[in-house]
C-alpha atoms as a PDB file:
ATOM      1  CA  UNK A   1     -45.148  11.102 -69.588  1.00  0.00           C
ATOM      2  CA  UNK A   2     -43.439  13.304 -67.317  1.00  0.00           C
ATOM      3  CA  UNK A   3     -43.317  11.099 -64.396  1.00  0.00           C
ATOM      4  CA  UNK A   4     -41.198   8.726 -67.059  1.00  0.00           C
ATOM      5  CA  UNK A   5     -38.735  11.317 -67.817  1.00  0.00           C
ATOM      6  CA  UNK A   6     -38.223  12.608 -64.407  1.00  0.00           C
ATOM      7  CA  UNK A   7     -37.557   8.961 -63.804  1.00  0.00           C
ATOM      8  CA  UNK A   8     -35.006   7.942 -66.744  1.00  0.00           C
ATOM      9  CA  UNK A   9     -33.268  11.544 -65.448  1.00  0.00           C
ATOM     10  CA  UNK A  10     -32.851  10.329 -61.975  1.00  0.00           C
ATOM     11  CA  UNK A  11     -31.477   6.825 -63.048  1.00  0.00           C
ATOM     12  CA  UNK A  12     -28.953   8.366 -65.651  1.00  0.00           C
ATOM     13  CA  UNK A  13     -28.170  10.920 -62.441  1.00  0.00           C
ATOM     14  CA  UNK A  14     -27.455   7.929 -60.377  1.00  0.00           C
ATOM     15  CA  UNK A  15     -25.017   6.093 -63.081  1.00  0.00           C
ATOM     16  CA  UNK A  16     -22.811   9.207 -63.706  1.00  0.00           C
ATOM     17  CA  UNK A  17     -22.354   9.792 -60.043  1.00  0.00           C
ATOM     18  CA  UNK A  18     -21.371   6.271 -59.017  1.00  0.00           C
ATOM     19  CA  UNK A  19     -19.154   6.322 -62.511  1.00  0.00           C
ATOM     20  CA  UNK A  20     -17.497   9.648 -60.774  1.00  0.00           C
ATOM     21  CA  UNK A  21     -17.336   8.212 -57.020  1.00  0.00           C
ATOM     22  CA  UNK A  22     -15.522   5.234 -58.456  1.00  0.00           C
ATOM     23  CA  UNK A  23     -13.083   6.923 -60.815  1.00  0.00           C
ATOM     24  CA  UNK A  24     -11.987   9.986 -57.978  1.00  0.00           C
ATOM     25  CA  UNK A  25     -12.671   7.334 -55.080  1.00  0.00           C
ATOM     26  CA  UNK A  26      -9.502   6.060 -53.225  1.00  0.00           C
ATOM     27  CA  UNK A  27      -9.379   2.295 -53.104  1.00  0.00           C
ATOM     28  CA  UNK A  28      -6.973   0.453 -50.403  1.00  0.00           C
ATOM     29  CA  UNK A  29      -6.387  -3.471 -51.046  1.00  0.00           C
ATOM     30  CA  UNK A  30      -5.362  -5.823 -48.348  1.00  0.00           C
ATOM     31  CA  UNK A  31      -2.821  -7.787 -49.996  1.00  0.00           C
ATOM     32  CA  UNK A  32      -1.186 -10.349 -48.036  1.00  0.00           C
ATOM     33  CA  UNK A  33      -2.298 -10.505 -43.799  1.00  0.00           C
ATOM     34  CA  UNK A  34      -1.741 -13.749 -41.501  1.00  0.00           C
ATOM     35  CA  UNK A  35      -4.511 -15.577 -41.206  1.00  0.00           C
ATOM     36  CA  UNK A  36      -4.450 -16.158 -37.176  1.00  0.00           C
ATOM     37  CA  UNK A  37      -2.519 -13.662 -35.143  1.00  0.00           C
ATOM     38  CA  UNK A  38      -0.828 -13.684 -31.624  1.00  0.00           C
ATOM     39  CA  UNK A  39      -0.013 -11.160 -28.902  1.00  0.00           C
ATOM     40  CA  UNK A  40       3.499 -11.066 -31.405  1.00  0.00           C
ATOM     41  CA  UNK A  41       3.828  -8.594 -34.226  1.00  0.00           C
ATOM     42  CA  UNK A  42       2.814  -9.373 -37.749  1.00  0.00           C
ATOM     43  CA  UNK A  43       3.187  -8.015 -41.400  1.00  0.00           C
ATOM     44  CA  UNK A  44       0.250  -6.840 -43.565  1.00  0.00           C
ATOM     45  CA  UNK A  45       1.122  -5.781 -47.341  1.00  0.00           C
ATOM     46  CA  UNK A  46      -1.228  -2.897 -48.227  1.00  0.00           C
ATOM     47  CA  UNK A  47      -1.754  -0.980 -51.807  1.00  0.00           C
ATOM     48  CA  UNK A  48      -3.194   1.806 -51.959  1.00  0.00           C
ATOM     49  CA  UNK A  49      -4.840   3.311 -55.373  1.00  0.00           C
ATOM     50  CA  UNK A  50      -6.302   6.960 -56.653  1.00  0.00           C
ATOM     51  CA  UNK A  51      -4.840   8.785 -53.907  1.00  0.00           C
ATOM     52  CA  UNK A  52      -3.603  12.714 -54.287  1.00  0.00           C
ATOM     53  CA  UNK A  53       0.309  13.083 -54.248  1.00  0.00           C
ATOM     54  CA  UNK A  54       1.683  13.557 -50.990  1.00  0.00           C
ATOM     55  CA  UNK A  55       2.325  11.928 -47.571  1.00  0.00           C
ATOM     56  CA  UNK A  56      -0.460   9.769 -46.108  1.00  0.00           C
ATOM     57  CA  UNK A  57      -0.042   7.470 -43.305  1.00  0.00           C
ATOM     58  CA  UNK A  58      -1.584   3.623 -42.641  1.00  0.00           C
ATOM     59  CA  UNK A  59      -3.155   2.601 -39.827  1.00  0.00           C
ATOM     60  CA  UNK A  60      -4.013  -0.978 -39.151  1.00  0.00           C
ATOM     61  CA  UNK A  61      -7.519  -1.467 -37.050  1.00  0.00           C
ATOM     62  CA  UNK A  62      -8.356  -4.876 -35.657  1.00  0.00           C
ATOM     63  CA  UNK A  63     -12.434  -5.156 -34.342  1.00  0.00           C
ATOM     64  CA  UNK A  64     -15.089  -7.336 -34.074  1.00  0.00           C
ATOM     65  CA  UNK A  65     -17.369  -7.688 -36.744  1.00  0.00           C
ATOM     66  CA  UNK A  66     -20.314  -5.163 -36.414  1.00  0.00           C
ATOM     67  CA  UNK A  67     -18.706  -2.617 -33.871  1.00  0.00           C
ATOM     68  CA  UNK A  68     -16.736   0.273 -34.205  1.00  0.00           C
ATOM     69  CA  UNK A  69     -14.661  -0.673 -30.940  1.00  0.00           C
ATOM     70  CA  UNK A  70     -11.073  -0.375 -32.682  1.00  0.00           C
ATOM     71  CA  UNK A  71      -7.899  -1.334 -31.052  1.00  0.00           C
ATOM     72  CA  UNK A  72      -4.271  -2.311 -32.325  1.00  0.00           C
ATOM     73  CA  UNK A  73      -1.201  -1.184 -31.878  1.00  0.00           C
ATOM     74  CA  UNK A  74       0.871   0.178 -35.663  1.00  0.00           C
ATOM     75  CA  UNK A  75       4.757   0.180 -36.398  1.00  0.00           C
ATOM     76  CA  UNK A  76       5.346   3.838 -37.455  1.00  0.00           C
ATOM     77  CA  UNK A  77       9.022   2.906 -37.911  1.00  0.00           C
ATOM     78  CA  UNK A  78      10.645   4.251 -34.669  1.00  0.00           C
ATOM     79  CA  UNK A  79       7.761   2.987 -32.069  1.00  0.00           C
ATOM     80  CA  UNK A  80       4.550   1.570 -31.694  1.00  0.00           C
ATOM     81  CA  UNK A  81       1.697   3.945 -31.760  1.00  0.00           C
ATOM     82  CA  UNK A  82      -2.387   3.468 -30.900  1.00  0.00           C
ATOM     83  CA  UNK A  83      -4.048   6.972 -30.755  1.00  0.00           C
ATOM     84  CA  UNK A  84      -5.814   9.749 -32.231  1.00  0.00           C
ATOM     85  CA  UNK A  85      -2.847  11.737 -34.366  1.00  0.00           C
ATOM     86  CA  UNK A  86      -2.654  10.356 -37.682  1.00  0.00           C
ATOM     87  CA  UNK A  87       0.547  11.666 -38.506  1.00  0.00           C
ATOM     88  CA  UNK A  88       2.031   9.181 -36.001  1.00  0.00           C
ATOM     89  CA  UNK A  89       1.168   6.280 -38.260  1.00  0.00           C
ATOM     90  CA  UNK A  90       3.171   4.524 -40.382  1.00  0.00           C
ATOM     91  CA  UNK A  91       4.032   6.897 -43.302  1.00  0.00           C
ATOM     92  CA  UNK A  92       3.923   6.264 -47.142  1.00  0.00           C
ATOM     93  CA  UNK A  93       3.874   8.611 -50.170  1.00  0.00           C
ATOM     94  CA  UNK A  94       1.887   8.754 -52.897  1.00  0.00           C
ATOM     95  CA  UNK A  95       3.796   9.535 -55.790  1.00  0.00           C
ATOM     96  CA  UNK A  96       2.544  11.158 -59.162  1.00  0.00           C
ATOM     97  CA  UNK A  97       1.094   7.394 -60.206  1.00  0.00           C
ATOM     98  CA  UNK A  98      -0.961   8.073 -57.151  1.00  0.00           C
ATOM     99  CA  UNK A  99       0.054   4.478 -56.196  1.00  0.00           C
ATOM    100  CA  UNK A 100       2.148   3.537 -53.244  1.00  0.00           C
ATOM    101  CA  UNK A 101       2.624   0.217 -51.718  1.00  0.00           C
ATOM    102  CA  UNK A 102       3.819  -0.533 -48.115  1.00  0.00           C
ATOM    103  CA  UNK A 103       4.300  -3.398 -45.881  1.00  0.00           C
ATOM    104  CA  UNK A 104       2.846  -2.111 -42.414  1.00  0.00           C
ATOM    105  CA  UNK A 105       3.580  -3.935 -39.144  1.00  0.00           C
ATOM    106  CA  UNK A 106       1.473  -4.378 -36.162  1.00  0.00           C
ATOM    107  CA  UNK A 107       0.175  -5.829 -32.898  1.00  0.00           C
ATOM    108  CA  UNK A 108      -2.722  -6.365 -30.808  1.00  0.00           C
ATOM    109  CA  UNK A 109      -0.680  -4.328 -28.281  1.00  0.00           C
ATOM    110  CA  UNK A 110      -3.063  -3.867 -24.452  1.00  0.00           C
ATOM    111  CA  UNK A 111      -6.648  -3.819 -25.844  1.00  0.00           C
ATOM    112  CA  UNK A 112      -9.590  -3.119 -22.740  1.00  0.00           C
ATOM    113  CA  UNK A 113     -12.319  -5.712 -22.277  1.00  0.00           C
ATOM    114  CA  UNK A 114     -14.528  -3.338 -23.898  1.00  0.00           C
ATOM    115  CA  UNK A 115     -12.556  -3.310 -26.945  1.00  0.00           C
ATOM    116  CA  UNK A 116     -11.158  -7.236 -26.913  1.00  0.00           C
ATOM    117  CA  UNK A 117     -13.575 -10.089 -25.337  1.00  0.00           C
ATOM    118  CA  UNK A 118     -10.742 -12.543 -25.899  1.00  0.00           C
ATOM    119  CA  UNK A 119      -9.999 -14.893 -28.493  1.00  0.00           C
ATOM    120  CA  UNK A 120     -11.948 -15.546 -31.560  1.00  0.00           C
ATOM    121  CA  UNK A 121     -12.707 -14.083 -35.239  1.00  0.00           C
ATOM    122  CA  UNK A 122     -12.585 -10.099 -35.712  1.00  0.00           C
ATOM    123  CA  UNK A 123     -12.071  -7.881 -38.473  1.00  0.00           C
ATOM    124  CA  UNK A 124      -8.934  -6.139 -39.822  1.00  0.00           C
ATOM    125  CA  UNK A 125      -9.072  -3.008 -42.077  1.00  0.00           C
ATOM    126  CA  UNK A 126      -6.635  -0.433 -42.917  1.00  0.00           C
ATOM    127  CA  UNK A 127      -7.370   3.185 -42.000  1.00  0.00           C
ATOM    128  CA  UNK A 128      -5.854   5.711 -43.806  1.00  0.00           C
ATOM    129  CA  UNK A 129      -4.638   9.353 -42.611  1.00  0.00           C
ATOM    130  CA  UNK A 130      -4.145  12.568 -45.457  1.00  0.00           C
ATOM    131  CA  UNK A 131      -1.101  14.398 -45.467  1.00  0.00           C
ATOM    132  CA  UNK A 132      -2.770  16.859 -42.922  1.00  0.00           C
ATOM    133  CA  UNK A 133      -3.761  14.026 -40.523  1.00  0.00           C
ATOM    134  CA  UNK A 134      -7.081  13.613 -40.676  1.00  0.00           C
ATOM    135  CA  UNK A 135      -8.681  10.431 -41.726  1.00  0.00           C
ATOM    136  CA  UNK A 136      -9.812   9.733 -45.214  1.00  0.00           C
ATOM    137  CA  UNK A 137     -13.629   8.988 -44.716  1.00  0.00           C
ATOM    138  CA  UNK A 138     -14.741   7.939 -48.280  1.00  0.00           C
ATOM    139  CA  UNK A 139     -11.577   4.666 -49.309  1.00  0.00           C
ATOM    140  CA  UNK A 140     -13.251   1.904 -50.544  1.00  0.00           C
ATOM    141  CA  UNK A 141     -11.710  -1.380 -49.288  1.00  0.00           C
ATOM    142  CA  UNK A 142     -12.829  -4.850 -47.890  1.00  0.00           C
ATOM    143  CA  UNK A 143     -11.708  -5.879 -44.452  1.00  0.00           C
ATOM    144  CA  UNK A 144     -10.561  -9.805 -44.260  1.00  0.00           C
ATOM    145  CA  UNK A 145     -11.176 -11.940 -41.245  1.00  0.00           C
ATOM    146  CA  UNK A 146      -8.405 -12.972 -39.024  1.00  0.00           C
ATOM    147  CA  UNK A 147      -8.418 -15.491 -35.368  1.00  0.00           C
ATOM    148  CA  UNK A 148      -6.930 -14.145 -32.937  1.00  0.00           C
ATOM    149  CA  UNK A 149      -5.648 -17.020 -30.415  1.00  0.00           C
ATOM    150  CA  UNK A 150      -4.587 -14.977 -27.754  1.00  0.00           C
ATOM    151  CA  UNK A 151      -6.946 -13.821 -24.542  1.00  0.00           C
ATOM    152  CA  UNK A 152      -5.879 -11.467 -22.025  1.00  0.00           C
ATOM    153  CA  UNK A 153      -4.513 -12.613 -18.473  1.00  0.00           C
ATOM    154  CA  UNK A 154      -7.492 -12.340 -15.929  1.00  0.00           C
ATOM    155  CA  UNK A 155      -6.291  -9.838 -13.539  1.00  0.00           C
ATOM    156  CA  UNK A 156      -5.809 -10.958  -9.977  1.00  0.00           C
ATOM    157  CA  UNK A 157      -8.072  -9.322  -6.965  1.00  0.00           C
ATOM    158  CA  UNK A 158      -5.795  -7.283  -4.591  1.00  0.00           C
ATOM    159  CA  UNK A 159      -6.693  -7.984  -1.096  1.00  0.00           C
ATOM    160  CA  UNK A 160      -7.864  -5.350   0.705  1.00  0.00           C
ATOM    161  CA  UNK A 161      -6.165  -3.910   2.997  1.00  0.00           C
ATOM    162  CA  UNK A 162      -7.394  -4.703   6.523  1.00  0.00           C
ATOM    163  CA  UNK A 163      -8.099  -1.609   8.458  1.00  0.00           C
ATOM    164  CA  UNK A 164      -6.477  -0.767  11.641  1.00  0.00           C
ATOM    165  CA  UNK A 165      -7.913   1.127  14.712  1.00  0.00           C
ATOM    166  CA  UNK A 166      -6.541   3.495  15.745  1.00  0.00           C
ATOM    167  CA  UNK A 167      -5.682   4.094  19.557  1.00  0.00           C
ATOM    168  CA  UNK A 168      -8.897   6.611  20.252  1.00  0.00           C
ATOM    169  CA  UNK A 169     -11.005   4.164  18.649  1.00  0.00           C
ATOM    170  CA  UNK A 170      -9.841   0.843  20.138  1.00  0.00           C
ATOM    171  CA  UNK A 171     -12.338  -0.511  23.135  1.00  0.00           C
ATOM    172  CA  UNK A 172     -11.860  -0.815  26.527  1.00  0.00           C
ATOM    173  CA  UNK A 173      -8.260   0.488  25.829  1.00  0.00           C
ATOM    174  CA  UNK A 174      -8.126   2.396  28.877  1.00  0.00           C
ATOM    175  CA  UNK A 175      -9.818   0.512  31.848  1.00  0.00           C
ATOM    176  CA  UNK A 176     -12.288   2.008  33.623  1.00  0.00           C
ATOM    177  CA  UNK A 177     -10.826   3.578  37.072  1.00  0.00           C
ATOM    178  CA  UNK A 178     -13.040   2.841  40.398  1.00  0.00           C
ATOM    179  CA  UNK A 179     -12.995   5.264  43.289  1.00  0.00           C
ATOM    180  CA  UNK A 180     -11.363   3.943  46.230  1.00  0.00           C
ATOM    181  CA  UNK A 181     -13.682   5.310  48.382  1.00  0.00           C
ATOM    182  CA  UNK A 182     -16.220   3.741  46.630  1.00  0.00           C
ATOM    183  CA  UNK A 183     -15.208   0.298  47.484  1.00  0.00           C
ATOM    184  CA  UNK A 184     -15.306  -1.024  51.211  1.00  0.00           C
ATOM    185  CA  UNK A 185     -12.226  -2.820  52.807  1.00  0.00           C
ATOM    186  CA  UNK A 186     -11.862  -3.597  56.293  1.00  0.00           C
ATOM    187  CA  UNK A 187      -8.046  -3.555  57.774  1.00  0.00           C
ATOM    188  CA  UNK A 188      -7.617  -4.679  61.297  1.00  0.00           C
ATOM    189  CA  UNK A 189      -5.300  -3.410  63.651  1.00  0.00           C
ATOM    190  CA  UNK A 190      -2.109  -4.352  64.627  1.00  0.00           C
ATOM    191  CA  UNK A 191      -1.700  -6.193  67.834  1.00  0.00           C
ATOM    192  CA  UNK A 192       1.168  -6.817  69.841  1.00  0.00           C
ATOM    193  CA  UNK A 193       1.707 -10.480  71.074  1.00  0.00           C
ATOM    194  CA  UNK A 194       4.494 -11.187  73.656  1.00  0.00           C
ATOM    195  CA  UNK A 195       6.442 -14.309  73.153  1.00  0.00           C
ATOM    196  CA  UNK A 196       9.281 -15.452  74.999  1.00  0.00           C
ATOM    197  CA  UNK A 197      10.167 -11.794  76.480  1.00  0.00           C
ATOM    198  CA  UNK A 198      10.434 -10.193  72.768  1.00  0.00           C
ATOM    199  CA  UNK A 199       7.524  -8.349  71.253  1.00  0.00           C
ATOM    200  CA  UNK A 200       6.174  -9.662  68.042  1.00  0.00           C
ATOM    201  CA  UNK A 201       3.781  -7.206  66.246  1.00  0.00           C
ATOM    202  CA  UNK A 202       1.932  -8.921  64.101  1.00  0.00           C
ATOM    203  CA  UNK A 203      -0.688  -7.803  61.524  1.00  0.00           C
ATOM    204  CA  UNK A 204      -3.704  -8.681  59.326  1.00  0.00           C
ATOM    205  CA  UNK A 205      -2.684  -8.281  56.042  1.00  0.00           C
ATOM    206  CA  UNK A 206      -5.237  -6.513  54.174  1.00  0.00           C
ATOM    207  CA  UNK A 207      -6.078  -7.730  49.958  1.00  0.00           C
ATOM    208  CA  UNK A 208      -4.197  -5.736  47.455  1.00  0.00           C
ATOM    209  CA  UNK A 209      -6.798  -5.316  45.410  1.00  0.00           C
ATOM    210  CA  UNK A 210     -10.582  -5.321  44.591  1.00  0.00           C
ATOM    211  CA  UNK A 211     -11.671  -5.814  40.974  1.00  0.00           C
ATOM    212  CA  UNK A 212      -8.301  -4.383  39.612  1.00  0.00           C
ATOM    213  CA  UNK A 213      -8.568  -1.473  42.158  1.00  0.00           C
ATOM    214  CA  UNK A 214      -5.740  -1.356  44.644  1.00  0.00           C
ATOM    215  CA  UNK A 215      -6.828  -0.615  48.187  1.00  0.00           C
ATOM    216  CA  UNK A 216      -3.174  -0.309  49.477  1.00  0.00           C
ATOM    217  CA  UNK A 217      -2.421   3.429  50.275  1.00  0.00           C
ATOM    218  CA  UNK A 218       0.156   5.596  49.034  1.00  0.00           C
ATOM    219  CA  UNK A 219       1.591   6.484  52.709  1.00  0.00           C
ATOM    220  CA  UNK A 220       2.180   4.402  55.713  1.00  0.00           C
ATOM    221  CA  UNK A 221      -0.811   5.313  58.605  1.00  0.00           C
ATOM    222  CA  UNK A 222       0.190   7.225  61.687  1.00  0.00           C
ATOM    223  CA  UNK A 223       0.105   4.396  63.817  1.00  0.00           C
ATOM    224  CA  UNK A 224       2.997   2.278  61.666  1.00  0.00           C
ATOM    225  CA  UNK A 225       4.401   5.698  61.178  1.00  0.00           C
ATOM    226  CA  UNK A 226       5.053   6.410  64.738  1.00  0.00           C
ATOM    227  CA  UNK A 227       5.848   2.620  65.760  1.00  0.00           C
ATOM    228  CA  UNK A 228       8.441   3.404  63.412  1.00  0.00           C
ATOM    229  CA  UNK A 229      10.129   5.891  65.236  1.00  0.00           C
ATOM    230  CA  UNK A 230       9.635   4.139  68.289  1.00  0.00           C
ATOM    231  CA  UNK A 231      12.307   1.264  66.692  1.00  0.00           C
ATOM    232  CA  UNK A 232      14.529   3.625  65.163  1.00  0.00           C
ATOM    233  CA  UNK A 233      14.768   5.465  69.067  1.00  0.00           C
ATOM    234  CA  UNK A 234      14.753   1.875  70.765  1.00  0.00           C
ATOM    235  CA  UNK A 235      18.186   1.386  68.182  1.00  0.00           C
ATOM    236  CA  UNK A 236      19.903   4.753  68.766  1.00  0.00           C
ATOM    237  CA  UNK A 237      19.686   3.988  72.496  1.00  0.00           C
ATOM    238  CA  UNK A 238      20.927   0.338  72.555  1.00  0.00           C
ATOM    239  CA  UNK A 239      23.913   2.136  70.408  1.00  0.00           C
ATOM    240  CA  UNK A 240      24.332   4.791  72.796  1.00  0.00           C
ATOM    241  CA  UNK A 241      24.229   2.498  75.673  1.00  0.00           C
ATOM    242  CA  UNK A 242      27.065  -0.060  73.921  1.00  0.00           C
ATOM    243  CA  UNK A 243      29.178   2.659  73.527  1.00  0.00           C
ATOM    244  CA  UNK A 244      28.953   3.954  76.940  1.00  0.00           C
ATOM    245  CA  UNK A 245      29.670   0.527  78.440  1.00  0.00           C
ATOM    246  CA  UNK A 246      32.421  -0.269  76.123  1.00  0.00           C
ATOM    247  CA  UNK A 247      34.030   2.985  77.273  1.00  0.00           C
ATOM    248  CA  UNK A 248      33.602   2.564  80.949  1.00  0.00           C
ATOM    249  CA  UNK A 249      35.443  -1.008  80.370  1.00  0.00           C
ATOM    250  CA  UNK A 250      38.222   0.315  78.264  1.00  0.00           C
ATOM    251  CA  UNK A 251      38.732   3.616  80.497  1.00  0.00           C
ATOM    252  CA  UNK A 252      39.041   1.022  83.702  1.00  0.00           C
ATOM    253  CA  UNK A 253      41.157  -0.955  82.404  1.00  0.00           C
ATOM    254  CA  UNK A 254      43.556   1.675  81.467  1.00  0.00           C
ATOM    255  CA  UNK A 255      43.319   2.830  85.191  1.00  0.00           C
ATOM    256  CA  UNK A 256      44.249  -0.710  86.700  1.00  0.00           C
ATOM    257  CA  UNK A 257      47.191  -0.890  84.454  1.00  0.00           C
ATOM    258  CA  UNK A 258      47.981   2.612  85.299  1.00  0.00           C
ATOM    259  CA  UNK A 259      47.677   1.459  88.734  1.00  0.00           C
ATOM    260  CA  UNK A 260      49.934  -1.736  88.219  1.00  0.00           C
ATOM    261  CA  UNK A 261      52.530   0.061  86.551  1.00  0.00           C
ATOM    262  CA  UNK A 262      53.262   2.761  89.563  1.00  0.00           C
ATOM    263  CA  UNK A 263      52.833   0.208  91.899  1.00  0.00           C
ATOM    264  CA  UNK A 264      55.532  -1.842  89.823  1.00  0.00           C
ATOM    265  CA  UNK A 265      57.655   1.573  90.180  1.00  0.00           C
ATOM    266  CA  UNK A 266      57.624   2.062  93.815  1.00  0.00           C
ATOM    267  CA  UNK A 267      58.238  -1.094  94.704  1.00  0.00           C
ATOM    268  CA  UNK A 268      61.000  -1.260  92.408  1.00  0.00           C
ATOM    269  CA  UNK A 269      62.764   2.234  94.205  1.00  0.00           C
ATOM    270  CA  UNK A 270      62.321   1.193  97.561  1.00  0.00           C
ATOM    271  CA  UNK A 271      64.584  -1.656  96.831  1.00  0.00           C
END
């Protein structure tokens, strides 16, 4: 008997707070939505019922169908807005019929993959902010299907950059330097060959260089060194010598025509 009435007290319990719930509850209707949506903007005509005077704002939420993975972008008359602060949704206000009905425009706006896997069916539902801005948690309403046609462009690798070495790390950059002295060369002397009374010095000429290394010294050896000299002495005496002769012949001549003159005279006075 008193399993029964603990029963019948529970039921009755049940009925009078579902009858409460739904008389105090805030109920939102989706009146008139498009059917298939683009990446454009579209119009969704929205009613909401049992709501306390005051501002509220709409939000429009587009996701698929078992998640809670919302995206969408709403109108709030001056921009487009898709975050967390409620009072930067579209606004309405409730007046004392606590009725108000709005046309709210939207757009899929730059979902992630996480959030959008392209096109296909999802749900739309209207969200709705108090005039605080937090979100109502207990409207009753039933979201309506929509197709979205639209997919999102498949983003295009970047090439990577290819990487350039730098001059300490390049290889073989600098090549590898061989002591002379560590390489053998044989130069021969120079010989002097007499042809047709001249002197002809003639030389082996030695190779330039061995496995990149040059073998050619810096400064001339003593022997070319003094044979050097020797030519630029055997040149300052031929010059000396020229002038010297040319002299001579210029001073004689100028004595015979000294000569030729004061002969000229005398014989020219004894007449």
């Amino acid at each position: 008997m008193k399993t029964k009435l603990v029963l019948v007290a529970f039921v009755f319990f049940l009925y009078f707070t579902l009858i409460i719930k739904s008389v105090f509850a805030v109920t939102i209707n989706i009146n008139q939505y498009p059917s298939s949506i683009s990446s454009d903007p579209f119009n969704v005509s929205v009613s909401v019922s049992g709501a306390s005077e005051g501002q509220n704002y709409l939000r429009v939420d587009l996701y698929k169908d078992g998640t809670s993975n919302y995206f969408g972008e709403t109108n709030n008359s001056t921009s487009w807005y898709g975050g967390s602060e409620g009072k930067q949704y579209f606004p309405i206000t409730i007046d004392s019929s606590k009725m108000a009905t709005a046309s709210v425009q939207a757009r899929i706006g730059a979902p992630s993959s996480g959030k959008f896997s392209g096109a296909g069916f999802y749900k739309l539902k209207i969200r709705r902010y108090t005039s605080s801005g937090n979100p109502a948690s207990s409207d009753q309403q039933n979201p309506v299907d929509v197709n979205i046609n639209f997919s999102l462009p498949t983003p295009t690798p970047t090439p990577a950059p290819t990487p350039k070495l730098s001059t300490a790390s390049k290889v073989n950059s600098t090549p590898t330097k061989i002591p002379v002295a560590a390489v053998k060369t044989e130069i021969p002397s120079s010989r002097q060959i007499a042809l047709d009374d001249e002197s002809v010095e003639t030389s082996a000429i030695a190779p330039t260089s061995i496995l990149g290394v040059s073998t050619q010294s810096a400064t001339p050896t003593p022997n070319k060194e003094k044979e050097k000299n020797m030519e630029i002495l055997g040149d300052e005496s031929s010059k000396i010598s020229l002038i010297i002769l040319i002299s001579g012949v210029f001073f004689g001549a100028c004595g015979i025509l000294v000569f030729f003159i004061y002969k000229k005279k005398g014989s020219n006075e004894s007449v």
